[in-house]
Protein backbone atom coordinates (compact mmCIF):
# COMPACT_ATOMS: atom_id res chain seq x y z
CA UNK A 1 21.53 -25.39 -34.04
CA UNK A 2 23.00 -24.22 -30.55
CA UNK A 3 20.31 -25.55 -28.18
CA UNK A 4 19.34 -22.42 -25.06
CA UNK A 5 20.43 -24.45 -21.55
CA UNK A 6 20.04 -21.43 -19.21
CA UNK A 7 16.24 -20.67 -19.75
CA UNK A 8 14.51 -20.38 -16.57
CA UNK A 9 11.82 -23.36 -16.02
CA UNK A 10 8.24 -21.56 -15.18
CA UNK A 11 6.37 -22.81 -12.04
CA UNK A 12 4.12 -24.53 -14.67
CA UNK A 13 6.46 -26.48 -15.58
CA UNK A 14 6.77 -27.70 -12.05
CA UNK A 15 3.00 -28.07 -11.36
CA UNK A 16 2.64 -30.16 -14.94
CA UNK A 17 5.34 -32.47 -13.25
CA UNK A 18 3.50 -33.11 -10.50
CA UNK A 19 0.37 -35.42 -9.57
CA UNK A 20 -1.81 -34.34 -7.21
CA UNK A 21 -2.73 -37.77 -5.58
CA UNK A 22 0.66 -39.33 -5.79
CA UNK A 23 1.63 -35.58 -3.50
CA UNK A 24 -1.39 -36.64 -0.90
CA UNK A 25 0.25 -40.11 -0.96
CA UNK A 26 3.33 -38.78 -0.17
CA UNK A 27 1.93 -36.92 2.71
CA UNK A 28 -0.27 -39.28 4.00
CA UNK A 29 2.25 -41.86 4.35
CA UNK A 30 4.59 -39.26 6.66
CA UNK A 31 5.41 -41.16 10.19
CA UNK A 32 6.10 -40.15 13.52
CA UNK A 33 9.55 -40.08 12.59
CA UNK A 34 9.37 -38.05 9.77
CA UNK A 35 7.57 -35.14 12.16
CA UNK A 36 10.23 -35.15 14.28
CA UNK A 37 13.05 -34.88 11.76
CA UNK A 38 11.47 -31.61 10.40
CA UNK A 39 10.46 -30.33 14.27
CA UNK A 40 14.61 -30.63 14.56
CA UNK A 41 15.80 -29.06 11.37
CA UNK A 42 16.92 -25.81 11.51
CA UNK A 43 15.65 -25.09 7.68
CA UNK A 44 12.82 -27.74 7.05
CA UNK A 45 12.64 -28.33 3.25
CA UNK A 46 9.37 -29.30 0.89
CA UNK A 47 9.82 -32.53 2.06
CA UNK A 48 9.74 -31.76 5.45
CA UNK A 49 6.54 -29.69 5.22
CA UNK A 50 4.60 -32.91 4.02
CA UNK A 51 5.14 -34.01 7.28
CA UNK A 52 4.29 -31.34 9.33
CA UNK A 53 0.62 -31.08 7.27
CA UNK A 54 -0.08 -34.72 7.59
CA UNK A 55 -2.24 -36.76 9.77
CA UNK A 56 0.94 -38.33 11.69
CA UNK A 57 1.88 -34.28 12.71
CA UNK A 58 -1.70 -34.46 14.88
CA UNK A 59 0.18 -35.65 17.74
CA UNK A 60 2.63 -32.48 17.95
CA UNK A 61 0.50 -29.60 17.53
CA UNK A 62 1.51 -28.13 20.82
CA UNK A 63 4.86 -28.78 20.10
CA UNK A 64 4.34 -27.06 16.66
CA UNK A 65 2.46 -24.40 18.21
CA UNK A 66 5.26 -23.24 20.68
CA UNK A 67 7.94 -23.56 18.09
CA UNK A 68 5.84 -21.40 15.84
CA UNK A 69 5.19 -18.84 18.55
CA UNK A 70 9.06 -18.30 19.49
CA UNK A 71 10.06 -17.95 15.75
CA UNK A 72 7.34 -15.76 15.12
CA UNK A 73 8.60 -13.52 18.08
CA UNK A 74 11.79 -13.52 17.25
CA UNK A 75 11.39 -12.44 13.49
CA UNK A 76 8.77 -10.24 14.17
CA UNK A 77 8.43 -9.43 17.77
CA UNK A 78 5.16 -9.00 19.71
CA UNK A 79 3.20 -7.17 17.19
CA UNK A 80 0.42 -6.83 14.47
CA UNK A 81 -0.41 -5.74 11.22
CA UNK A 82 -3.66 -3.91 10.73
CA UNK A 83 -5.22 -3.37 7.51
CA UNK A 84 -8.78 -3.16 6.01
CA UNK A 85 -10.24 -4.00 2.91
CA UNK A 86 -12.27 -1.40 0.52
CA UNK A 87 -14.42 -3.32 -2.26
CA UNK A 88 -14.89 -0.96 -5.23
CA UNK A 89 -16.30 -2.97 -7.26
CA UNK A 90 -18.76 -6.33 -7.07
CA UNK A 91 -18.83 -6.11 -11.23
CA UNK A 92 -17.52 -9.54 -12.18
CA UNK A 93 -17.16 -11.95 -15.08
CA UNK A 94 -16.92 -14.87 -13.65
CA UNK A 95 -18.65 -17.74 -12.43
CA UNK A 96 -16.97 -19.05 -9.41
CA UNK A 97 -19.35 -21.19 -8.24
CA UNK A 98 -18.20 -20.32 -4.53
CA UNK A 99 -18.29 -16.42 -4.35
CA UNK A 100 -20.99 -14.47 -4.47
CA UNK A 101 -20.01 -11.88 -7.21
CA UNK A 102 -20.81 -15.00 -9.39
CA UNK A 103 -21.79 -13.17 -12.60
CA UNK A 104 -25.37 -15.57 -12.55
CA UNK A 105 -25.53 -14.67 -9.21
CA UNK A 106 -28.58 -11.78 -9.72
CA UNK A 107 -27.01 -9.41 -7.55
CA UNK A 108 -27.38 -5.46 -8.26
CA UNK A 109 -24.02 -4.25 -9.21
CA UNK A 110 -22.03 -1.36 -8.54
CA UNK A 111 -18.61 0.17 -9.77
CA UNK A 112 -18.30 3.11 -6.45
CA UNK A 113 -17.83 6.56 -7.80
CA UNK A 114 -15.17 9.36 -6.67
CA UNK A 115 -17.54 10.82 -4.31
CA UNK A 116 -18.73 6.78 -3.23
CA UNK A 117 -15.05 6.38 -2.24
CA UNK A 118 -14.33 9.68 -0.62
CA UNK A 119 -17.15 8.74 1.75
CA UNK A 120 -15.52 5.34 2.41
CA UNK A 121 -12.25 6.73 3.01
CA UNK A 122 -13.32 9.15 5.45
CA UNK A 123 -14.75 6.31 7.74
CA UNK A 124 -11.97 4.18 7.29
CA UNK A 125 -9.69 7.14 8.08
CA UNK A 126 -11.77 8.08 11.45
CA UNK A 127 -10.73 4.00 12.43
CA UNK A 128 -6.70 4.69 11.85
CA UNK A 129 -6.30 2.71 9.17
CA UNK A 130 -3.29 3.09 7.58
CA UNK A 131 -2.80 0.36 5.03
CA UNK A 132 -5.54 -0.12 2.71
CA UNK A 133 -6.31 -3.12 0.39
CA UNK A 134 -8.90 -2.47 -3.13
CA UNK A 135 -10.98 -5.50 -3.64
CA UNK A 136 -12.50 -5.62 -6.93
CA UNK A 137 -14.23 -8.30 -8.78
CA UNK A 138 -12.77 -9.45 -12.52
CA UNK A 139 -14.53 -7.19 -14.69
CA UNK A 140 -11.86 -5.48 -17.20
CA UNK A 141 -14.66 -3.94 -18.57
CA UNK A 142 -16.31 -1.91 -15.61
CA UNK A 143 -13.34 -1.97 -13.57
CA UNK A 144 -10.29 -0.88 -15.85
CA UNK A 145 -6.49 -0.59 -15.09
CA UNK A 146 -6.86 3.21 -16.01
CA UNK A 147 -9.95 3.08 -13.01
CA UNK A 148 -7.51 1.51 -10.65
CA UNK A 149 -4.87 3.98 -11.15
CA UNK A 150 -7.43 6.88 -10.35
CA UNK A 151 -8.86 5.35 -7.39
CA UNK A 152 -4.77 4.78 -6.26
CA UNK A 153 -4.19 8.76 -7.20
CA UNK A 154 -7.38 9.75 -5.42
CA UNK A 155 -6.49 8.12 -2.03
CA UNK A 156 -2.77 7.94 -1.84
CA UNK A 157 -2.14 11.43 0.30
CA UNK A 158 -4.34 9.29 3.08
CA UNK A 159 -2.70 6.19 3.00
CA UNK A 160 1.06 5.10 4.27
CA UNK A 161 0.01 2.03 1.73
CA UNK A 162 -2.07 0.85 -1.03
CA UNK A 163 -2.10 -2.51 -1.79
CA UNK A 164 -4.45 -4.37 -4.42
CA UNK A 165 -6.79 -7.95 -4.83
CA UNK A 166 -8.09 -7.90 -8.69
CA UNK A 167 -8.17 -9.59 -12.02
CA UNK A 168 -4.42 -10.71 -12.53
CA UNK A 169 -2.69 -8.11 -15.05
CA UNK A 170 0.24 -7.70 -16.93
CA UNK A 171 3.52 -6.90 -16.08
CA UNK A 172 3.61 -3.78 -17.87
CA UNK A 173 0.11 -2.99 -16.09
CA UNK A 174 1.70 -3.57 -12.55
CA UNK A 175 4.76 -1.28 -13.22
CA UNK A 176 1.82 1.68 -14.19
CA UNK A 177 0.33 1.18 -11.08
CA UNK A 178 3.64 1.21 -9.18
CA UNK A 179 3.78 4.86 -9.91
CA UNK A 180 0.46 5.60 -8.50
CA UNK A 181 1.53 3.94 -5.46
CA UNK A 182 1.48 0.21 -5.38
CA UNK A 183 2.77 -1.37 -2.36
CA UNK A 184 1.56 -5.12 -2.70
CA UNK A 185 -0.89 -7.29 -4.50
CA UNK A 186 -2.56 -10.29 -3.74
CA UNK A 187 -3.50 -13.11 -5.79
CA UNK A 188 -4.88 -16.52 -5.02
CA UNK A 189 -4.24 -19.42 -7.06
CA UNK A 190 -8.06 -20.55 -4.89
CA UNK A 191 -6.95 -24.25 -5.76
CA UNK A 192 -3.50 -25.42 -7.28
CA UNK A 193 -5.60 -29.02 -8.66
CA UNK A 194 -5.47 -27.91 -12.30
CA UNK A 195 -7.21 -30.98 -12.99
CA UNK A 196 -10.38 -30.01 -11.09
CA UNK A 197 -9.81 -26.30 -11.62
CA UNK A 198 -12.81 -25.42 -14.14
CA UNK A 199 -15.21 -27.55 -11.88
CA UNK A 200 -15.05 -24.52 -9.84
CA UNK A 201 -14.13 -22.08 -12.46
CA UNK A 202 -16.55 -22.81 -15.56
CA UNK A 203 -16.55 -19.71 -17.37
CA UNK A 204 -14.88 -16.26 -17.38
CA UNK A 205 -11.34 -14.71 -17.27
CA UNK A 206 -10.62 -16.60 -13.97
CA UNK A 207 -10.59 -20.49 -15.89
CA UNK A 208 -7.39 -19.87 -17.49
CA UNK A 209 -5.46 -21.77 -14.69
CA UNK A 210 -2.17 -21.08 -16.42
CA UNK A 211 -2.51 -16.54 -16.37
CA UNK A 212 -3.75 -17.23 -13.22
CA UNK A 213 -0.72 -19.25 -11.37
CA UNK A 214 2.17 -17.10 -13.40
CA UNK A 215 0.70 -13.67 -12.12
CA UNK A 216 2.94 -14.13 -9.26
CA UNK A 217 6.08 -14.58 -11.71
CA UNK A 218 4.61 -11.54 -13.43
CA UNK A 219 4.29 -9.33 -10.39
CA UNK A 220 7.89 -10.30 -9.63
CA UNK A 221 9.28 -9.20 -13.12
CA UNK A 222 7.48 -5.63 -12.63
CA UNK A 223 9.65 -5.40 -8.94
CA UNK A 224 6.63 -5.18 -6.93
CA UNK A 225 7.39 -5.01 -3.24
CA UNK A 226 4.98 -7.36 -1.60
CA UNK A 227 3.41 -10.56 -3.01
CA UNK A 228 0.48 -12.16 -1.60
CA UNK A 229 -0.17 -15.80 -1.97
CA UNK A 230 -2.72 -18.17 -1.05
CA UNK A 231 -5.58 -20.57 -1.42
CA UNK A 232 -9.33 -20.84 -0.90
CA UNK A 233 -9.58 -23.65 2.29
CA UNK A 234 -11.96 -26.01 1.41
CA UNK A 235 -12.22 -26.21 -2.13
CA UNK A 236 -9.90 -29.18 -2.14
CA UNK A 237 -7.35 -31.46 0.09
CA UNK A 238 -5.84 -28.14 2.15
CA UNK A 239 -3.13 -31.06 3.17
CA UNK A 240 -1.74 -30.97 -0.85
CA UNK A 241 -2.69 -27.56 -1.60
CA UNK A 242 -0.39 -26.83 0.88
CA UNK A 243 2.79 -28.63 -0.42
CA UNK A 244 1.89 -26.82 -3.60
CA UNK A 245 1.54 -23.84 -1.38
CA UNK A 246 5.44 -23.86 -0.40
CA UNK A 247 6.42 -24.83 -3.80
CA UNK A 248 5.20 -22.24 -4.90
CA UNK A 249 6.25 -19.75 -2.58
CA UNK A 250 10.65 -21.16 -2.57
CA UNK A 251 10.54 -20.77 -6.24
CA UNK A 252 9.13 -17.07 -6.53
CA UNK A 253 11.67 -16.51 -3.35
CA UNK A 254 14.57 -18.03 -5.34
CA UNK A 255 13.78 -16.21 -8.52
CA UNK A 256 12.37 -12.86 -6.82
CA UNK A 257 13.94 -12.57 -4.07
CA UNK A 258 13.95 -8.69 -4.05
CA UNK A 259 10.04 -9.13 -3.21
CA UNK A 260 8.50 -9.85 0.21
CA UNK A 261 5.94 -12.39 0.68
CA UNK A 262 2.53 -13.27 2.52
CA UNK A 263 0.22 -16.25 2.41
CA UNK A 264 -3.42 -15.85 3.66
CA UNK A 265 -5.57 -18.15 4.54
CA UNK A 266 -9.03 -17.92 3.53
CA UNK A 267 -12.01 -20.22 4.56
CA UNK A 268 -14.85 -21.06 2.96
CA UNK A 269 -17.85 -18.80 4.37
CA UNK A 270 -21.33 -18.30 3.86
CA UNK A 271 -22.01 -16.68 0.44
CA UNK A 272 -24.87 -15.67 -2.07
CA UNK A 273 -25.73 -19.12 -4.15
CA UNK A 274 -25.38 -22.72 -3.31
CA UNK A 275 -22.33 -24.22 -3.54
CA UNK A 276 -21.63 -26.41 -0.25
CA UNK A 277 -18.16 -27.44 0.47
CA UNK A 278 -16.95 -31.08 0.13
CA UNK A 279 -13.45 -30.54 2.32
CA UNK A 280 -14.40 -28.79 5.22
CA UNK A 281 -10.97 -27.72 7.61
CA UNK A 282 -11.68 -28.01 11.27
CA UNK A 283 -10.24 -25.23 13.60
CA UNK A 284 -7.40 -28.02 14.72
CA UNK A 285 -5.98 -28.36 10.72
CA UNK A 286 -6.43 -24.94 10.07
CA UNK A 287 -4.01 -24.14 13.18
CA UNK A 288 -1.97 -27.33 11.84
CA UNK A 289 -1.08 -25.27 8.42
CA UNK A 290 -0.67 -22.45 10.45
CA UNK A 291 2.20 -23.92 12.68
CA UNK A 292 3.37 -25.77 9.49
CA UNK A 293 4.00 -22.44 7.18
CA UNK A 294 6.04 -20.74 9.82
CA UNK A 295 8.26 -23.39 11.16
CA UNK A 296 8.75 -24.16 7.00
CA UNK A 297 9.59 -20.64 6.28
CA UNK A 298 10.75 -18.15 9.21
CA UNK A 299 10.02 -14.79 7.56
CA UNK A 300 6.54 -15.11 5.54
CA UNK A 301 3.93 -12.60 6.48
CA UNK A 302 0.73 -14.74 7.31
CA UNK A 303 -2.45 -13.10 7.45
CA UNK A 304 -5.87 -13.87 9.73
CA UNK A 305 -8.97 -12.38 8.19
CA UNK A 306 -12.39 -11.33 9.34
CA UNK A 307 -13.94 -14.48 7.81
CA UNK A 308 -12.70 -16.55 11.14
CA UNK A 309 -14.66 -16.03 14.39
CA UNK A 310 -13.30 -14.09 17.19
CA UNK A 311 -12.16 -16.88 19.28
CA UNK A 312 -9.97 -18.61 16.64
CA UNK A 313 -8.46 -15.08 15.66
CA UNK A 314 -8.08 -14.33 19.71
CA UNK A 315 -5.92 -18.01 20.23
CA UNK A 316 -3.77 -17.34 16.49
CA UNK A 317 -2.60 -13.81 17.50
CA UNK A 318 0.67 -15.28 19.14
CA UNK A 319 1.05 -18.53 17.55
CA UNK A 320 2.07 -17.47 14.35
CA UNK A 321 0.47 -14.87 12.53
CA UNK A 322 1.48 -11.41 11.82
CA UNK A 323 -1.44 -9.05 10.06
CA UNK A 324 -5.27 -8.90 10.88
CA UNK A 325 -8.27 -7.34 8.99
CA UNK A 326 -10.55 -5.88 11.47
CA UNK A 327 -13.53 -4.10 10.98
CA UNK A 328 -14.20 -5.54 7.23
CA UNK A 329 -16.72 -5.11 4.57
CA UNK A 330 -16.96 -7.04 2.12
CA UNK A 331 -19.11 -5.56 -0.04
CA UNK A 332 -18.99 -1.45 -2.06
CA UNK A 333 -19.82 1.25 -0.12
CA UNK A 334 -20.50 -1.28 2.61
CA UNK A 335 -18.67 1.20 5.15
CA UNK A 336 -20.72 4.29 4.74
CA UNK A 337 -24.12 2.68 3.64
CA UNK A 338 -26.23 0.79 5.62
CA UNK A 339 -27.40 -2.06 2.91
CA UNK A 340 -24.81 -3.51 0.47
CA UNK A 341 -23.75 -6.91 -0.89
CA UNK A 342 -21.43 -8.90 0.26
CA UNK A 343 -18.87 -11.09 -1.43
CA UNK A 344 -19.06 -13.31 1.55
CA UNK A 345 -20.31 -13.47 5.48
CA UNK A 346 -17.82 -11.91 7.82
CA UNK A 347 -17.15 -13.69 11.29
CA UNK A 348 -15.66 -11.39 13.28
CA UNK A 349 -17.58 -8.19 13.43
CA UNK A 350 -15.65 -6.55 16.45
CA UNK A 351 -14.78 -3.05 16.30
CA UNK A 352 -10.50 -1.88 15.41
CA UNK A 353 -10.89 -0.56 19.00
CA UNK A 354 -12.70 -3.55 20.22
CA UNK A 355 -9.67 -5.75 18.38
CA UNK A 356 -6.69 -3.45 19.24
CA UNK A 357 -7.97 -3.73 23.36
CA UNK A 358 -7.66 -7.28 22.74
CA UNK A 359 -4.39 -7.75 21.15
CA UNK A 360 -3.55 -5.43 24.17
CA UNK A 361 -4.45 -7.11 26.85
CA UNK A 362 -1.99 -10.05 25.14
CA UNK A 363 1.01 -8.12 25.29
CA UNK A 364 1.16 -6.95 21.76
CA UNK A 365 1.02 -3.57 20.05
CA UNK A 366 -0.50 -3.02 16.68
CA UNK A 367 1.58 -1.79 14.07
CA UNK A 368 -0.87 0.47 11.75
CA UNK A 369 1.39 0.56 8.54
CA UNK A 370 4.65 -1.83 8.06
CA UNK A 371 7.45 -0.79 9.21
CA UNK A 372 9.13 -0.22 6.53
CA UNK A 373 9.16 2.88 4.91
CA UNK A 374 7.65 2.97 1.03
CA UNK A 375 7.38 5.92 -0.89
């Protein structure tokens, strides 16, 4: 029996090789020497990005945070990405115990209709908006690939770009959608510790780790143009979940390298239920991973979102990120009605306007759509 050698190895296969607290040994053990190796490498590796998360890195955040700022310049120049998220949906099966669409969470709940949407879109419109993201909770059931692809058909002639944040699908599922439209989709992995995974995921379609972390590989087979990546900040140590971050993120670019990538970087916020916390990340790691990510890979989108206050989205504009939300809702029909539910608190309440005279007034333009062209 001729044995198959070539057979690609899955990123599960990487992440079952792995153990989490030997990683956060590994990075805790970085020295002052080790940071400066990867501040002077032209291509920092895995390796290298342990050291520029760990504690020893403290020390050169200024010198990260300058380095960060010219590459970012360079690769992208003194501009922006706006986009803003429209929640269709807060139907959802799951029971995260840190979002509020928990499905015990006795919330009313509402799937937005044709003319619901229209009304959304016209307010969003009046803003400039030009890239649009649907945000749906995991609810096959209510909120249906065929819905999806109608909502994509309804508002495509008002959008440059449609990109999408809902239950992973299949890659036959992604390719449908791709002919409605689809410019990107984003998917967080929320923590990469499979072996604490269910604490926070108990019950629903979200606890199978596994469909989860290969929806990424998935969206790469179906050719998908952008890929969005990231985890929920403080669920768990953000110092390993971001080594398993960038492991993540070199193998899809090695095996899909025809897609384009973002991380974002969600923090914990307020929220309808009780779950508190247990790794908060201060302002100063949160820029740390930040300066980390973009010295460790020149050319990743990173996004800010509404969920960070003003003043930490005001000093990140030029030290590394490229795309902002701005005048978010986080909840259906929470542009054009006056009382909806949230998924979670937003921090940043200021205006587009408000945000665009800002990022102004620091030398940058805003780029309302990416610049490059997707039909």
């Amino acid at each position: 029996m001729k044995l198959e050698t070539n057979k690609r190895m899955e990123f599960y296969d990487t992440v079952l090789s792995l153990e989490w607290d030997r990683t956060g040994e590994e990075i805790y053990s970085k020295t002052a020497s080790d940071v400066e190796r990867a501040l002077n490498k032209q291509n920092p590796n895995v390796e290298d990005l342990k050291a520029l998360v760990s504690p020893a890195a403290e020390n050169y955040l200024e010198t990260m945070a300058q380095l960060s700022q010219a590459i970012t310049q360079k690769r992208f120049g003194k501009t922006i990405q706006f986009y803003i998220p429209l929640y269709l949906s807060n139907e959802c099966v799951n029971h995260c115990i840190y979002c509020g669409f928990n499905h015990k969470n006795k919330i009313r709940r509402i799937v937005l209709s044709d003319k619901e949407i229209m009304s959304e879109i016209q307010i969003i419109k009046s803003m400039g908006f030009e890239h649009i993201l649907l945000v749906t909770g995991e609810s096959p059931k209510h909120v249906t690939v065929e819905y999806i692809e109608h909502v994509m058909q309804l508002i495509r002639p008002y959008f440059k770009q449609i990109s999408i944040e809902i239950q992973p699908l299949s890659s036959e599922e992604y390719q449908r959608l791709q002919h409605s439209g689809l410019y990107g989709v984003y998917v967080y992995q929320e923590t990469y510790n499979r072996h604490r995974y269910n604490c926070y995921h108990p019950a629903g379609m979200k606890r199978n780790y596994q469909w989860r972390l290969e929806t990424p590989e998935r969206l790469g087979k179906a050719g998908i143009h952008k890929i969005g990546l990231g985890v929920l900040l403080g669920l768990e140590d953000w110092r390993i979940e971001s080594v398993f971050l960038a492991l993540h993120l070199r193998y899809l670019e090695k095996h899909f390298w025809k897609s384009k990538y973002s991380i974002s970087f969600p923090r914990m916020r307020p929220h309808e239920g009780s779950f508190q916390s247990d790794f908060t990340v201060t302002d100063k790691q949160f820029a740390q991973m930040i300066f980390a990510f973009r010295l460790f890979d020149n050319d990743i989108e990173m996004s800010l979102t509404t969920r960070e206050d003003r003043i930490f989205r005001n000093n990140m504009l030029s030290l590394g990120i490229t795309s902002m939300s701005a005048g978010s809702k986080t909840e259906p029909g929470g542009y054009s009605q006056k009382e909806a539910l949230e998924q979670f608190s937003v921090n940043d309440n200021r205006s587009p306007q408000e945000l665009l005279e800002m990022i102004s007034q620091k030398g940058y333009d805003v780029v309302w759509k990416d610049w490059d062209s997707f039909e």
